[in-house]
PDB file of N, CA and C in Angstrom:
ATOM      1  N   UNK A   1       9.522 -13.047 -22.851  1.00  0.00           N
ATOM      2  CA  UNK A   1       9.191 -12.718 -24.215  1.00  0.00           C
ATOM      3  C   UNK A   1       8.020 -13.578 -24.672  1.00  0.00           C
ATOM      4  N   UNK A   2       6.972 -12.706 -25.442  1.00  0.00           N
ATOM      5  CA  UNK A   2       5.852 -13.311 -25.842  1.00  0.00           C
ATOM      6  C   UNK A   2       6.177 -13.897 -27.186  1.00  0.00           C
ATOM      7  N   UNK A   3       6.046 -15.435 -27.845  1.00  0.00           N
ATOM      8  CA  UNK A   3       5.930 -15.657 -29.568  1.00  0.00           C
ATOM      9  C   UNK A   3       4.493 -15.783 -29.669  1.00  0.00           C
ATOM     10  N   UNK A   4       4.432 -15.052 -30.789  1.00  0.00           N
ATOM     11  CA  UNK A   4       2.791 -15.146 -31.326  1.00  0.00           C
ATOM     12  C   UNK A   4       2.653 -16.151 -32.360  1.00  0.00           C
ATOM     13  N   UNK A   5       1.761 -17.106 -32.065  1.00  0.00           N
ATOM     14  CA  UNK A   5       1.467 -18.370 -32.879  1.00  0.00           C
ATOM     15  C   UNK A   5       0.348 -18.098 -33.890  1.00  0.00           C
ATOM     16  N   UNK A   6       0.025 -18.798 -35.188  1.00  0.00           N
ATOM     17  CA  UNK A   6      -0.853 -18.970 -35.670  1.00  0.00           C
ATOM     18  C   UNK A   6      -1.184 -17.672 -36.183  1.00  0.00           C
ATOM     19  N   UNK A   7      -0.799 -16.929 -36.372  1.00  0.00           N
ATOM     20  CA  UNK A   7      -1.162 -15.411 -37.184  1.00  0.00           C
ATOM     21  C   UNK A   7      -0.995 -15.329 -38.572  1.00  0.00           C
ATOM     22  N   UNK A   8      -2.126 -14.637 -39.217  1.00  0.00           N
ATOM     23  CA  UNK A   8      -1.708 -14.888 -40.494  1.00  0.00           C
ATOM     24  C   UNK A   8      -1.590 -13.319 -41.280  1.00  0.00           C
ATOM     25  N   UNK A   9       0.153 -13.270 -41.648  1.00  0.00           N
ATOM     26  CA  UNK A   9       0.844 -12.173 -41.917  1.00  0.00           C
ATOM     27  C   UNK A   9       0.245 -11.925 -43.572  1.00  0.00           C
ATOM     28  N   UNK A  10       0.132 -10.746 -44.097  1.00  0.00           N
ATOM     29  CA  UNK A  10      -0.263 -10.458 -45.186  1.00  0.00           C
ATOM     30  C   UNK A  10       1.404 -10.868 -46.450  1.00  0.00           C
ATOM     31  N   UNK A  11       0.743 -11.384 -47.030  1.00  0.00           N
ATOM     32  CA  UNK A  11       1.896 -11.311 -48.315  1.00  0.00           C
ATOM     33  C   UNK A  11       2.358 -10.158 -48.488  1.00  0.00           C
ATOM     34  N   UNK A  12       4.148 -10.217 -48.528  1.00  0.00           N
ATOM     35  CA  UNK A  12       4.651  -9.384 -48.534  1.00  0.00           C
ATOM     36  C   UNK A  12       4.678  -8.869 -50.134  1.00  0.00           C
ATOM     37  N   UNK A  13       3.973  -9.148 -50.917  1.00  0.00           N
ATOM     38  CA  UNK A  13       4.433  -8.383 -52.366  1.00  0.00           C
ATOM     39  C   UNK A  13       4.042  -7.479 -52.610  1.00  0.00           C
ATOM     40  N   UNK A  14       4.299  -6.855 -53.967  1.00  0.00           N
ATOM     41  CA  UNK A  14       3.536  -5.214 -53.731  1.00  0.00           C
ATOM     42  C   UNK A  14       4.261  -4.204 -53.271  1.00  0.00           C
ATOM     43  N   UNK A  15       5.100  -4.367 -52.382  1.00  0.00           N
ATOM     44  CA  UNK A  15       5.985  -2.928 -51.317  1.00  0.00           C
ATOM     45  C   UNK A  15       4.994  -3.574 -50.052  1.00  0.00           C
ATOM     46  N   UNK A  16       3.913  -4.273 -49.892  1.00  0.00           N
ATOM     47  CA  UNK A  16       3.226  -4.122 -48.358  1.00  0.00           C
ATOM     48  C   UNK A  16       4.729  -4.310 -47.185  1.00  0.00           C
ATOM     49  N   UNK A  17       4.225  -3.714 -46.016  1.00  0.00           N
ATOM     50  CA  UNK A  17       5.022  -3.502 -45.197  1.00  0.00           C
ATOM     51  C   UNK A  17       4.503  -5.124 -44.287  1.00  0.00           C
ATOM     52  N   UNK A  18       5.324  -5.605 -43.458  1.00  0.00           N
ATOM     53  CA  UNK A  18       5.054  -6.420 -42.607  1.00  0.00           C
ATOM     54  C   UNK A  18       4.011  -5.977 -41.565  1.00  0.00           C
ATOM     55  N   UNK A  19       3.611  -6.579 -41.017  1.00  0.00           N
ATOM     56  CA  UNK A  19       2.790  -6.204 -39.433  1.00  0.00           C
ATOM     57  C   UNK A  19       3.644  -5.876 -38.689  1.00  0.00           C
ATOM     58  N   UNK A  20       3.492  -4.687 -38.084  1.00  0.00           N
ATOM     59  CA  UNK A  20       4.115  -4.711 -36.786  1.00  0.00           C
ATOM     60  C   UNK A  20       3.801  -4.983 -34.879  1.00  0.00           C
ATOM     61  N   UNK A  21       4.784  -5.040 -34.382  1.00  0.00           N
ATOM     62  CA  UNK A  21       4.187  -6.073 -33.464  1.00  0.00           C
ATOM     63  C   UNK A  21       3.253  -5.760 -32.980  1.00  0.00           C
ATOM     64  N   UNK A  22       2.967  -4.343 -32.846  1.00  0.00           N
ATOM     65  CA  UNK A  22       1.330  -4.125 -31.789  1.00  0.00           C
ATOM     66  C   UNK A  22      -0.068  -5.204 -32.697  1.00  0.00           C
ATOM     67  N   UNK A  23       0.649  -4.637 -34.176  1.00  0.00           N
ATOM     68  CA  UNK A  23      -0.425  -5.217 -34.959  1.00  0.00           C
ATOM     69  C   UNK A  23      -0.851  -6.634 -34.771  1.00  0.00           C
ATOM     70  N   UNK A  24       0.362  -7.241 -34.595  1.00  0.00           N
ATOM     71  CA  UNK A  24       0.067  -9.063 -34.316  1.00  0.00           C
ATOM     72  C   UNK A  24      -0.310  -8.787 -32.710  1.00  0.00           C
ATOM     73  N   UNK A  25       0.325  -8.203 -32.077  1.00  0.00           N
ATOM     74  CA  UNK A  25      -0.341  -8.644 -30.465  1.00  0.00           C
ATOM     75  C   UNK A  25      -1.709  -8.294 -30.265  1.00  0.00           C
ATOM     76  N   UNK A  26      -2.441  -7.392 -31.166  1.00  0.00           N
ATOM     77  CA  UNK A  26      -4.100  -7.036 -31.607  1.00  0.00           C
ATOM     78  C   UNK A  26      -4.399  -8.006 -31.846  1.00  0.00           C
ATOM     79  N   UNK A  27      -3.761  -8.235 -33.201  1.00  0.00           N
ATOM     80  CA  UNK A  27      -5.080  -9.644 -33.268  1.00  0.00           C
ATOM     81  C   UNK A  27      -4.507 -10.845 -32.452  1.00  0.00           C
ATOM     82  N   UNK A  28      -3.588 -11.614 -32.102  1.00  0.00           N
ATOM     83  CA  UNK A  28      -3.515 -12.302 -31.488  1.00  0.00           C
ATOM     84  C   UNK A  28      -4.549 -12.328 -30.198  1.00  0.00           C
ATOM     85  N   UNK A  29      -4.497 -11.183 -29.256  1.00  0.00           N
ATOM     86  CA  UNK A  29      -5.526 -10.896 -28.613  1.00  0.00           C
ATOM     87  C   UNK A  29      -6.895 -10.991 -28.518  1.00  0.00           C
ATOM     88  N   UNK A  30      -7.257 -10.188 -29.877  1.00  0.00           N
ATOM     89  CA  UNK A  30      -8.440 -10.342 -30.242  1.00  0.00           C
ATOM     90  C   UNK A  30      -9.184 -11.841 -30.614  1.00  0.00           C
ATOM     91  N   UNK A  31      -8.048 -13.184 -31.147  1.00  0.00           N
ATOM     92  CA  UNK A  31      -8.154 -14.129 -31.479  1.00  0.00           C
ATOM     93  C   UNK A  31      -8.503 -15.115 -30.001  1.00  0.00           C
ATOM     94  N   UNK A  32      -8.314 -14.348 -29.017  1.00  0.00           N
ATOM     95  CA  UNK A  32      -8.242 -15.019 -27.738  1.00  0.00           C
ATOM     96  C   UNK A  32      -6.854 -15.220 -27.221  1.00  0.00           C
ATOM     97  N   UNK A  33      -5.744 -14.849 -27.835  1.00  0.00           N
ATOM     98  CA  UNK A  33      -4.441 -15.446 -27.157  1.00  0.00           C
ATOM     99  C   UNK A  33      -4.229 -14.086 -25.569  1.00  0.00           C
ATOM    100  N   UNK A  34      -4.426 -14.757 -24.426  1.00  0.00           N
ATOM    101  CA  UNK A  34      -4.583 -14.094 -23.419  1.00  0.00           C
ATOM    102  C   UNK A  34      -3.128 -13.704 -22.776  1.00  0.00           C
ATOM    103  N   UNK A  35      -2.182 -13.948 -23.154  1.00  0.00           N
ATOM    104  CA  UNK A  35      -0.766 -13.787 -23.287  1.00  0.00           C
ATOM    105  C   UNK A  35      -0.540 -12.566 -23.867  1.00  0.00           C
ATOM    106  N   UNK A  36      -1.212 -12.212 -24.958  1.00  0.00           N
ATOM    107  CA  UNK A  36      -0.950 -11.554 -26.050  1.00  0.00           C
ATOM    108  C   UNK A  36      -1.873  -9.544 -25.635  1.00  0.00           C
ATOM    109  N   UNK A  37      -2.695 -10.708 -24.867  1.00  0.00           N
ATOM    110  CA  UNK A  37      -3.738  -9.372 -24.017  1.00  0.00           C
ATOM    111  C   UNK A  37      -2.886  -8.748 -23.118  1.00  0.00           C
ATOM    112  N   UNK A  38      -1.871  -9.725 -22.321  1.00  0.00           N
ATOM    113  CA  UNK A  38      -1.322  -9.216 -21.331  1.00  0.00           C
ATOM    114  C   UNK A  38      -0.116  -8.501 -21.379  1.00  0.00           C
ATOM    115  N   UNK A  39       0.200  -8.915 -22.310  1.00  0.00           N
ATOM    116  CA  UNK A  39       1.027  -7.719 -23.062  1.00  0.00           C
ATOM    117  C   UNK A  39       1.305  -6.514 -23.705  1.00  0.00           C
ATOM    118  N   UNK A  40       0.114  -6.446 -23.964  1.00  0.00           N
ATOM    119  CA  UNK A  40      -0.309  -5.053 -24.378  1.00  0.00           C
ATOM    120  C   UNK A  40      -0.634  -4.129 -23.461  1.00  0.00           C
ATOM    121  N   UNK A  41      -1.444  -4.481 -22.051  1.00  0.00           N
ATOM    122  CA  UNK A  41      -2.053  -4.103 -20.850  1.00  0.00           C
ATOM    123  C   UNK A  41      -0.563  -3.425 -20.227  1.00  0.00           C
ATOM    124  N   UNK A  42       0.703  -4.629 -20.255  1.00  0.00           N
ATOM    125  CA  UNK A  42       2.034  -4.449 -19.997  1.00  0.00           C
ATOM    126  C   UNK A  42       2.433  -3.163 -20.296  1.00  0.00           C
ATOM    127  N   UNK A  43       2.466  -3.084 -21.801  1.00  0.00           N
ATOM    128  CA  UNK A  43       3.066  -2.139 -22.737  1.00  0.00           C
ATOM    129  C   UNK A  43       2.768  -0.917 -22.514  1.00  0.00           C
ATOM    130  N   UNK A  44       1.135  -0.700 -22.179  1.00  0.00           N
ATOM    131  CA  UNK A  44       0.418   0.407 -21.968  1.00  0.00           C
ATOM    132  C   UNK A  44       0.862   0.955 -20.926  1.00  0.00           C
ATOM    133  N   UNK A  45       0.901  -0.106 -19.821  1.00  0.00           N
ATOM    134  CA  UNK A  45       0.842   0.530 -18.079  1.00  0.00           C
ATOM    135  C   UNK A  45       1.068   1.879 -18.242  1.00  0.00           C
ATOM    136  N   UNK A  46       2.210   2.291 -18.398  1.00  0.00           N
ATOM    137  CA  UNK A  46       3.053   3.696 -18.352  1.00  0.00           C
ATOM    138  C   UNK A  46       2.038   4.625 -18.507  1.00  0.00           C
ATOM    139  N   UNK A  47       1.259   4.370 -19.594  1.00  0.00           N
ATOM    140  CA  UNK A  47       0.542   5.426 -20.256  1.00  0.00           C
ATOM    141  C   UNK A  47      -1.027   5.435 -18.874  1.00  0.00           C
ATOM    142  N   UNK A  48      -1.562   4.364 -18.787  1.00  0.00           N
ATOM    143  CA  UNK A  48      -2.750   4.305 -18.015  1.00  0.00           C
ATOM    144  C   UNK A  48      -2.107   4.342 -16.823  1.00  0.00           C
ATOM    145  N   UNK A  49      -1.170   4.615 -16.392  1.00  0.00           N
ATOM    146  CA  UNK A  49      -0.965   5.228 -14.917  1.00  0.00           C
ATOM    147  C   UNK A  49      -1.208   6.623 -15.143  1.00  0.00           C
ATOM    148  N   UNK A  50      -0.325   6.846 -16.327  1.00  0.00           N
ATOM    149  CA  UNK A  50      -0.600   8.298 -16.305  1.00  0.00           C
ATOM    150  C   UNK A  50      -1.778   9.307 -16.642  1.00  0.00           C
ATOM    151  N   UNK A  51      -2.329   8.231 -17.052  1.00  0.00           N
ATOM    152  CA  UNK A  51      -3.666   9.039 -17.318  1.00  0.00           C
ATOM    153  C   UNK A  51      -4.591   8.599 -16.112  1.00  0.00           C
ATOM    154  N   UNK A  52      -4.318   7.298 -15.492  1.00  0.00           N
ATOM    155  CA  UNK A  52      -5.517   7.266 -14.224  1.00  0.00           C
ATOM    156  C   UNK A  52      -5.203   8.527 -13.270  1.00  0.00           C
ATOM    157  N   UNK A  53      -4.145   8.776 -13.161  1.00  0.00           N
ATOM    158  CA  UNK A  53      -3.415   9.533 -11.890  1.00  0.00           C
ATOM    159  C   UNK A  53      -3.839  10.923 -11.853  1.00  0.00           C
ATOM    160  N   UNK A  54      -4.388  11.481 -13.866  1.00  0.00           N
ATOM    161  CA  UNK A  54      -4.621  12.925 -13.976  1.00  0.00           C
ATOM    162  C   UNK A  54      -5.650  13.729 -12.907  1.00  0.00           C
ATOM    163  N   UNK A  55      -5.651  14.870 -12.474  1.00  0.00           N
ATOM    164  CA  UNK A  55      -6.312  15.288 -11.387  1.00  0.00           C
ATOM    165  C   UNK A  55      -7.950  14.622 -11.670  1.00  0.00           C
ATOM    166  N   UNK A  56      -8.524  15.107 -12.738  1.00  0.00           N
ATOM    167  CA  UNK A  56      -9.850  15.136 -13.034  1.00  0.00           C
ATOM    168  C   UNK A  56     -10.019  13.886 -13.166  1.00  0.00           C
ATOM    169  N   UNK A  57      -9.559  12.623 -13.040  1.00  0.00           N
ATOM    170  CA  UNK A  57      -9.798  11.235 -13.344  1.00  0.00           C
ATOM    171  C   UNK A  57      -9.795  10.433 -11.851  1.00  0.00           C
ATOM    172  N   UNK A  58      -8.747  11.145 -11.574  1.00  0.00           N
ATOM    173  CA  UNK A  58      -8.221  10.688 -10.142  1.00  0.00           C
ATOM    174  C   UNK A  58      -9.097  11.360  -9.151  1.00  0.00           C
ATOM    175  N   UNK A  59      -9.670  12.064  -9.094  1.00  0.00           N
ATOM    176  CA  UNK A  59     -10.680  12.815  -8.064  1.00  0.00           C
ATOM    177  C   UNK A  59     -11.383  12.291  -8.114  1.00  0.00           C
ATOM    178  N   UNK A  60     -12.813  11.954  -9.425  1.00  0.00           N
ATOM    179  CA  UNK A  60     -13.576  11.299  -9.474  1.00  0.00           C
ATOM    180  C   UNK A  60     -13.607   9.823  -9.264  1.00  0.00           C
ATOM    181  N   UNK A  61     -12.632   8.926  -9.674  1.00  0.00           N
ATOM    182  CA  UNK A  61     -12.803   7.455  -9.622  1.00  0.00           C
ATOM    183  C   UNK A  61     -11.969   7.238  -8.392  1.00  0.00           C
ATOM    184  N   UNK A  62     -10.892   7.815  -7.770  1.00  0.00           N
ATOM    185  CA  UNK A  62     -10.012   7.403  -6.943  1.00  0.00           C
ATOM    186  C   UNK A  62      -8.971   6.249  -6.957  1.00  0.00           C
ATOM    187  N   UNK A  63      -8.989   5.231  -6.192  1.00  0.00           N
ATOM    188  CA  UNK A  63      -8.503   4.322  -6.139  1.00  0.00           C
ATOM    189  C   UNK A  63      -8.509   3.313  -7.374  1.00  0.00           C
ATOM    190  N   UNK A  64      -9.754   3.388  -7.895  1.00  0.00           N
ATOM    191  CA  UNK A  64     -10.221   2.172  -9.311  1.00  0.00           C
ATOM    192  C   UNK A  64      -9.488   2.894 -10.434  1.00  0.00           C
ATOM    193  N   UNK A  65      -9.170   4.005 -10.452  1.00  0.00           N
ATOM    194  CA  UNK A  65      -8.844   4.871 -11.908  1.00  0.00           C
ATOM    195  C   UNK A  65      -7.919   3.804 -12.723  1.00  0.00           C
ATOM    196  N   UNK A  66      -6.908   3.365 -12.088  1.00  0.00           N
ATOM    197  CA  UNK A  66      -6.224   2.506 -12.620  1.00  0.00           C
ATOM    198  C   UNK A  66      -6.711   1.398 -13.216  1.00  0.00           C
ATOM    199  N   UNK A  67      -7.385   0.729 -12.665  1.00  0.00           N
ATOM    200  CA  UNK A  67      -8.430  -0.563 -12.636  1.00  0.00           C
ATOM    201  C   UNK A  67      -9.165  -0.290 -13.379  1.00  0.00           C
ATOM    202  N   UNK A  68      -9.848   0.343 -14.003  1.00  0.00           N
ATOM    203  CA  UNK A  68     -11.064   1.457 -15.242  1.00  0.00           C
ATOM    204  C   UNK A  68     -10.160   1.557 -16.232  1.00  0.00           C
ATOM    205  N   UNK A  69      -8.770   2.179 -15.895  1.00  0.00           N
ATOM    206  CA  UNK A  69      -8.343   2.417 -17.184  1.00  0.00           C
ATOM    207  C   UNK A  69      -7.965   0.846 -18.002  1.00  0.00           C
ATOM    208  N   UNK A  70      -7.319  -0.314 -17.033  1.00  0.00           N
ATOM    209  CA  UNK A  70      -7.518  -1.160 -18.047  1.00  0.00           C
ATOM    210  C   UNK A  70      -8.424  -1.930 -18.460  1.00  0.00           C
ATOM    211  N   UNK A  71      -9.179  -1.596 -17.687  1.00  0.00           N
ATOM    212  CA  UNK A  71     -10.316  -2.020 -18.571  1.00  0.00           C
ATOM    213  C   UNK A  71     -11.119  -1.615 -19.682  1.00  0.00           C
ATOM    214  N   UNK A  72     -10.794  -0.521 -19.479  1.00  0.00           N
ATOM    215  CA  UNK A  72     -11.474   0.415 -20.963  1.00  0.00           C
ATOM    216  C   UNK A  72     -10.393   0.274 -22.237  1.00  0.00           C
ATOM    217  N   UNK A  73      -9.004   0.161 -21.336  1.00  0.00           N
ATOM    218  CA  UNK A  73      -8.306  -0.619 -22.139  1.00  0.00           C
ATOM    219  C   UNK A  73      -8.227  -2.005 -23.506  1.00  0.00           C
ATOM    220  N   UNK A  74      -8.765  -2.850 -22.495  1.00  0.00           N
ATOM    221  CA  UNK A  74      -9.193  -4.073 -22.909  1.00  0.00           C
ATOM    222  C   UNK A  74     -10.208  -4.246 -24.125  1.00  0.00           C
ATOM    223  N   UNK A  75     -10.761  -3.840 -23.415  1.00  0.00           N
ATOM    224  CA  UNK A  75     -12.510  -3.176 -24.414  1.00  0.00           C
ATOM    225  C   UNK A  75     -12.242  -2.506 -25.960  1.00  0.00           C
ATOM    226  N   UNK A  76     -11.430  -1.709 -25.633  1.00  0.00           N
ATOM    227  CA  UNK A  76     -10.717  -1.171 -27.206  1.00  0.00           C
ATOM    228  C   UNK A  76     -10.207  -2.176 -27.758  1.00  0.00           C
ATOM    229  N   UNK A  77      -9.024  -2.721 -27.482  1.00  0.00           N
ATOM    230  CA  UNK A  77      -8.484  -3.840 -27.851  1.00  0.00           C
ATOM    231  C   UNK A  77      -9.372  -4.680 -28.944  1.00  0.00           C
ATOM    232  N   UNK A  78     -10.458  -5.548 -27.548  1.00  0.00           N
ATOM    233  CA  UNK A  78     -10.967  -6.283 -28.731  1.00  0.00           C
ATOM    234  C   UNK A  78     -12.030  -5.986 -29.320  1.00  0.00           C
ATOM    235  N   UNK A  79     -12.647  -4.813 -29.424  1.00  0.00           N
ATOM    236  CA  UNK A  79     -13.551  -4.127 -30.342  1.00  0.00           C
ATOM    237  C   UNK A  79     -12.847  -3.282 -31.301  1.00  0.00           C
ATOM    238  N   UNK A  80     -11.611  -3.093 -31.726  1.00  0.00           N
ATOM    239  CA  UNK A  80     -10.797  -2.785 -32.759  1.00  0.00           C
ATOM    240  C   UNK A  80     -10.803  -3.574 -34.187  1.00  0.00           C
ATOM    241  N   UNK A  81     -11.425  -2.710 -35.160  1.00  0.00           N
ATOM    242  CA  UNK A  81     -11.551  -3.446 -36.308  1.00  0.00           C
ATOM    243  C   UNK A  81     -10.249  -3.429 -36.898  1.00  0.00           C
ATOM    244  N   UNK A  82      -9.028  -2.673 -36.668  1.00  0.00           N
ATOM    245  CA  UNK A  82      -8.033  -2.682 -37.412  1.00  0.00           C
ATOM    246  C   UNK A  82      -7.873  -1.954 -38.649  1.00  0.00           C
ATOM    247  N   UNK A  83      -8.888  -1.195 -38.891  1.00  0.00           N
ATOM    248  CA  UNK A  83      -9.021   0.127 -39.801  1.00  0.00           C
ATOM    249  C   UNK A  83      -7.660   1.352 -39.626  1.00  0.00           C
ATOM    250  N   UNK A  84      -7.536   1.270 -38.886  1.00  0.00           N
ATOM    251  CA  UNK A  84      -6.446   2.924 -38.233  1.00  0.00           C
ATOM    252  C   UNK A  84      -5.082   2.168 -38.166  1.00  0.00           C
ATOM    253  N   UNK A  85      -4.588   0.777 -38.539  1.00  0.00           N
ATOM    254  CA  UNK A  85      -3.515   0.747 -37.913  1.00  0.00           C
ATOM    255  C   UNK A  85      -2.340   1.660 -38.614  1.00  0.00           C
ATOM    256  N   UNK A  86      -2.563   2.281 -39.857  1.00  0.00           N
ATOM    257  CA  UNK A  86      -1.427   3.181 -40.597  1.00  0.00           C
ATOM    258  C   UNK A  86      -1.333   4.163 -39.247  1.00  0.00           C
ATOM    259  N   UNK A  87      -2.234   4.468 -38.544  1.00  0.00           N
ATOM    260  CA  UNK A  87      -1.669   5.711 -38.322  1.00  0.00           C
ATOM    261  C   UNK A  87      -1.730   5.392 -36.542  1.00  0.00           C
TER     262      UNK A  87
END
């Protein structure tokens, strides 16, 4: 289990909702916590297998598809301004 240190949660008044965890493991990430990267990469796998593996991905890149996907992975991550997290 990952604890995320040093994050700074929005005041809850108002009705605001808390962060939820993807939200702190973003920025934690984005802050440099490399724990916090690797967890998300974790979280994803499922999904970037399944999309490296798709015919048209997997034909073209082969073997790396996997390896591409987290990295393009990554790249989102910390170029995410945090605009979209409602949805």
């Amino acid at each position: 289990m990952i604890i995320i240190k040093n994050i700074n949660t929005p005041n809850n008044t108002n009705d605001q909702t808390p962060p939820s965890r993807l939200q702190l493991l973003i920025t934690a990430a984005q802050s440099g916590d490399r724990q916090a990267l690797l967890q998300l990469c974790e979280d994803f796998s499922p999904l970037l297998k399944s999309e490296a593996h798709r015919e048209m991905f997997y034909r073209s890149l082969g073997k790396d598809a996997e390896g591409i996907a987290v990295l393009a992975l990554i790249e989102l991550i910390l170029k995410y301004d945090g605009a979209d997290f409602a949805n």
